[in-house]
N, C-alpha and C. Protein backbone atom coordinates (compact mmCIF):
# COMPACT_ATOMS: atom_id res chain seq x y z
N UNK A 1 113.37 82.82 107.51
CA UNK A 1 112.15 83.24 108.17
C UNK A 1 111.80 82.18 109.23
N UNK A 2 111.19 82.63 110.21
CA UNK A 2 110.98 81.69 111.74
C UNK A 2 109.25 81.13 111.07
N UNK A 3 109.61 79.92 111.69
CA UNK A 3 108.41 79.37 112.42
C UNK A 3 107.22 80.22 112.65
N UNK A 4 108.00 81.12 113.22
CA UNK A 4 106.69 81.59 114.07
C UNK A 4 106.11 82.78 113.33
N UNK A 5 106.79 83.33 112.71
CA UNK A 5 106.59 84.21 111.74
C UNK A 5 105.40 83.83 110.53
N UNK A 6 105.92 82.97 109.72
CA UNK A 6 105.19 81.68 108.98
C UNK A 6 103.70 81.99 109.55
N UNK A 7 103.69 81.06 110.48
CA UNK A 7 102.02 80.91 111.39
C UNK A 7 101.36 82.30 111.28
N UNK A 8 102.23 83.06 112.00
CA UNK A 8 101.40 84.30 111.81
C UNK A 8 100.93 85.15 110.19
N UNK A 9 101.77 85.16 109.88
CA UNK A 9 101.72 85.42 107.95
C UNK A 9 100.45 84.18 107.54
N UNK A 10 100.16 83.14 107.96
CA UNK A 10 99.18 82.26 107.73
C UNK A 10 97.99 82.78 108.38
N UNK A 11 97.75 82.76 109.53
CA UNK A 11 97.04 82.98 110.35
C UNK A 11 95.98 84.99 109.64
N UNK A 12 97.02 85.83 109.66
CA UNK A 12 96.99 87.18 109.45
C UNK A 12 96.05 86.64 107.81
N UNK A 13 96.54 86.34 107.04
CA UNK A 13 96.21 85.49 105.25
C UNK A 13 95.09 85.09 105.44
N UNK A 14 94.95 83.79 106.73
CA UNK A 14 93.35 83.56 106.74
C UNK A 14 92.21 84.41 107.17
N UNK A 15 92.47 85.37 107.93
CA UNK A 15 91.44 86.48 108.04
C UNK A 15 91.63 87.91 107.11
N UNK A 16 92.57 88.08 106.60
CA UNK A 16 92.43 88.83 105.97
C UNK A 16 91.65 88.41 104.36
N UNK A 17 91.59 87.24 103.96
CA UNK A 17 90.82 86.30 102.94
C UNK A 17 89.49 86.39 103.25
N UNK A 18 88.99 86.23 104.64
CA UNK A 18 87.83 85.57 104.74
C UNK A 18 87.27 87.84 104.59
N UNK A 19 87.67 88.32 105.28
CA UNK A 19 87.42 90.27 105.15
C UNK A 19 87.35 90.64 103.65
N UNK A 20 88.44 89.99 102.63
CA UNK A 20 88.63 90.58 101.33
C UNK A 20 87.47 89.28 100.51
N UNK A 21 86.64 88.27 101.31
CA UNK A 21 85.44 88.00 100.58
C UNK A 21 84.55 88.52 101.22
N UNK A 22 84.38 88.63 102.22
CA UNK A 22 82.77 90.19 102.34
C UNK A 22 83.06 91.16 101.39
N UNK A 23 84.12 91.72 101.68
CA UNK A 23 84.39 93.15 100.71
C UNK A 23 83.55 93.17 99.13
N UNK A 24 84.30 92.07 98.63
CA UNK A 24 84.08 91.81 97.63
C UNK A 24 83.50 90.91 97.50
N UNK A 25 81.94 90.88 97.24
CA UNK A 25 81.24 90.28 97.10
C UNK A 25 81.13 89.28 95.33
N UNK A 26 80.46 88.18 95.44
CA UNK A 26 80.39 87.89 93.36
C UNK A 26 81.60 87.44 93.03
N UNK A 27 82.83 88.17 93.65
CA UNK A 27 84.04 87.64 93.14
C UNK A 27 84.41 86.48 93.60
N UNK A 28 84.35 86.06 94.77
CA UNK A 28 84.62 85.29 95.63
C UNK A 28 85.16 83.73 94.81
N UNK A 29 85.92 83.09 95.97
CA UNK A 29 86.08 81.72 95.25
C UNK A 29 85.78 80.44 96.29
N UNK A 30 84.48 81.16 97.04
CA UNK A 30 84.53 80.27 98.72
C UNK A 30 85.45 80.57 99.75
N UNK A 31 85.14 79.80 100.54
CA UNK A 31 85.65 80.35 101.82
C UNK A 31 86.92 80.18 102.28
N UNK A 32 87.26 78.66 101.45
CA UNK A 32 88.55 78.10 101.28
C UNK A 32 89.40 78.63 100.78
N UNK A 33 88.62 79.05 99.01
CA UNK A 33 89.05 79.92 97.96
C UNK A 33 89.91 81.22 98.74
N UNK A 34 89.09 81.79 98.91
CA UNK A 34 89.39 83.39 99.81
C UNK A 34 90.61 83.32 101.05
N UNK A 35 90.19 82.32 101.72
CA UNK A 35 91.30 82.42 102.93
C UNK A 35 92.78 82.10 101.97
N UNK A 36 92.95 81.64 100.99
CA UNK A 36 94.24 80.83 100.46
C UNK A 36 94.53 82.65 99.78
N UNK A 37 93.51 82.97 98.92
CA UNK A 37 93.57 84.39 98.27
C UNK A 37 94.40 85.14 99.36
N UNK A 38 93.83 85.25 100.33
CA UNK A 38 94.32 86.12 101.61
C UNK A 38 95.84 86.04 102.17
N UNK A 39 95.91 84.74 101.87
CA UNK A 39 97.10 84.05 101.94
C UNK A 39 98.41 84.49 101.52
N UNK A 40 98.05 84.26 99.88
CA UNK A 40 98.57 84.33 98.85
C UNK A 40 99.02 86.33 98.69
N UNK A 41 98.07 87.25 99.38
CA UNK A 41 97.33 88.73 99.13
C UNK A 41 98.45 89.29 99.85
N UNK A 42 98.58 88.43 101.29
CA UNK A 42 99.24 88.51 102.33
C UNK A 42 100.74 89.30 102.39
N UNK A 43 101.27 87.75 101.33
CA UNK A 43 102.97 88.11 101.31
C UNK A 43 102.97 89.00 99.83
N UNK A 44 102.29 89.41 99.24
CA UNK A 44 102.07 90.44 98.15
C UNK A 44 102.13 91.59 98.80
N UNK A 45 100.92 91.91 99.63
CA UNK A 45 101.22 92.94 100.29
C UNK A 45 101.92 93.45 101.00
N UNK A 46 102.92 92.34 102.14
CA UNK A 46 104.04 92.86 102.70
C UNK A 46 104.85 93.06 101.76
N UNK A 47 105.27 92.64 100.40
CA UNK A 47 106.40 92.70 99.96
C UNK A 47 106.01 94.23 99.41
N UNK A 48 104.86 94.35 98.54
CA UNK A 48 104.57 95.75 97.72
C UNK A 48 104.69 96.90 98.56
N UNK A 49 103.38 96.75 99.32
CA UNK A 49 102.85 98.06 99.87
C UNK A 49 104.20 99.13 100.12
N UNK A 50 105.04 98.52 100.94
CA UNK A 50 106.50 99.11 101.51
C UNK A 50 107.10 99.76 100.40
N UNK A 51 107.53 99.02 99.48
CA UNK A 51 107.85 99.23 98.10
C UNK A 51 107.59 100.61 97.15
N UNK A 52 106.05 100.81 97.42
CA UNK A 52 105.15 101.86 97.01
C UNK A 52 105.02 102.92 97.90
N UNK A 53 105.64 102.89 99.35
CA UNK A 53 105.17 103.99 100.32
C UNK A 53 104.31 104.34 100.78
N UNK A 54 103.17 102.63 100.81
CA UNK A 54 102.12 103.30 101.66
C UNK A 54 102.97 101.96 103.08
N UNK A 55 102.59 102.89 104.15
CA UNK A 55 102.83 102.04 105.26
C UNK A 55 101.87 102.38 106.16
N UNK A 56 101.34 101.64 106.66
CA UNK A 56 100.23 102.24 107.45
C UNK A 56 100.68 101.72 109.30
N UNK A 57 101.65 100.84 109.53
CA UNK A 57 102.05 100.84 110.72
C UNK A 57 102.62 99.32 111.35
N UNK A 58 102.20 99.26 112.84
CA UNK A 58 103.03 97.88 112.54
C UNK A 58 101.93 97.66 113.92
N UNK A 59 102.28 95.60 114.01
CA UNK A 59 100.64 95.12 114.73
C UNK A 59 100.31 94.80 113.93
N UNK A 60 99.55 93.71 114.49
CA UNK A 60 98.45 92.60 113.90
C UNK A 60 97.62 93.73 113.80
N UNK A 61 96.78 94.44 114.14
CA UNK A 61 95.75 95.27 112.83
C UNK A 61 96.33 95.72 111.64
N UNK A 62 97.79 96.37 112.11
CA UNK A 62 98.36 96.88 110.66
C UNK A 62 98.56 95.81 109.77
N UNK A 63 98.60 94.93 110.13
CA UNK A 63 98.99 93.47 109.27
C UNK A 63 97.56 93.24 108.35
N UNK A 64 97.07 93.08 109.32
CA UNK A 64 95.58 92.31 108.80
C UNK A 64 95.01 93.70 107.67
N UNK A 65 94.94 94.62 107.92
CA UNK A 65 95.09 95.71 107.28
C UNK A 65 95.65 95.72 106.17
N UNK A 66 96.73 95.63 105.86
CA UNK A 66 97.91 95.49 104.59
C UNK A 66 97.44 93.98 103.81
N UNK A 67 97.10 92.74 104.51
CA UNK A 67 96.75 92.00 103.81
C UNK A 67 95.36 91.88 103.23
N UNK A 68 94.35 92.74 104.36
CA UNK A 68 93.25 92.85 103.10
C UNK A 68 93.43 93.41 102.25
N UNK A 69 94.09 94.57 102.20
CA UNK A 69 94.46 95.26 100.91
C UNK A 69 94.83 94.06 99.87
N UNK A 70 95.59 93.62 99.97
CA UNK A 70 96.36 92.80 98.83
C UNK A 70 95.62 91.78 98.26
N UNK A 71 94.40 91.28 99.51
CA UNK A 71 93.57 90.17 98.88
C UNK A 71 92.39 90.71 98.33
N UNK A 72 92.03 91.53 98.64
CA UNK A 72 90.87 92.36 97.80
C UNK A 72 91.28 92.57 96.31
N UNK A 73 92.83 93.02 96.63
CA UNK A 73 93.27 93.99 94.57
C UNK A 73 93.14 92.45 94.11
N UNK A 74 94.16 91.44 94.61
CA UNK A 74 94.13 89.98 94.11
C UNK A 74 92.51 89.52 94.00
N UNK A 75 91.18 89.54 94.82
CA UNK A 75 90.39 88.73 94.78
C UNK A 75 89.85 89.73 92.99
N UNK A 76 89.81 91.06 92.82
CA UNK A 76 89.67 91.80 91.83
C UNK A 76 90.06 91.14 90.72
N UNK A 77 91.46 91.36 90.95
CA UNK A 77 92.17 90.54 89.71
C UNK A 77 91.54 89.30 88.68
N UNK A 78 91.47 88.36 89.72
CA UNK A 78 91.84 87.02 89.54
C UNK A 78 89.92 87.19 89.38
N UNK A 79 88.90 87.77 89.92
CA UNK A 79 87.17 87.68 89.17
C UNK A 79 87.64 88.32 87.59
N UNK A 80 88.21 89.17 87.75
CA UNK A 80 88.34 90.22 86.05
C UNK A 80 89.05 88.92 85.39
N UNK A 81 89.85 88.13 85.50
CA UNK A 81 90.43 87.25 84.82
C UNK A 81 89.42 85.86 84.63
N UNK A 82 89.17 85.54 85.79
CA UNK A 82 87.71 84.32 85.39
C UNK A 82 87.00 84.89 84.66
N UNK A 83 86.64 86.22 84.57
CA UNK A 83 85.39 86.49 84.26
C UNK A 83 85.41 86.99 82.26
N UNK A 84 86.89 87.23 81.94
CA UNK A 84 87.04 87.10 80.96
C UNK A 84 86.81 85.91 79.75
């Protein structure tokens, strides 16, 4: 994987983190918390979504798109698991 690729998969992670903590409000883990979530939501979601047959397109919206998805189910997750 490039360089440049990387940055962007980072970059795409940190806003899609900071979108999947508005979304989800209470769950949150800060702002730090969330952008890393987003991060983390990021390469989940490129790897799944495809996987599962949802594709919704290609572009930085489709990106940012696919990774809120992933950091929202993850920011879900991971409150249902603290919160246990």
């Amino acid at each position: 994987m490039a360089v440049e690729a990387i940055l962007i998969i980072l970059i795409v992670g940190a806003v899609a983190g900071w979108l999947a903590g508005q979304i989800v409000r209470g769950m949150g883990f800060g702002l730090i918390g969330n952008i890393v979530v987003g991060i983390v939501g990021a390469f989940i979601a490129g790897w799944l979504l495809p996987r599962i047959g949802i594709v919704i397109g290609g572009g930085m919206i489709a990106s940012i798109i696919n990774a809120t998805i992933g950091a929202v189910v993850l920011l879900v997750i991971l409150g249902l698991i603290r919160r246990a």
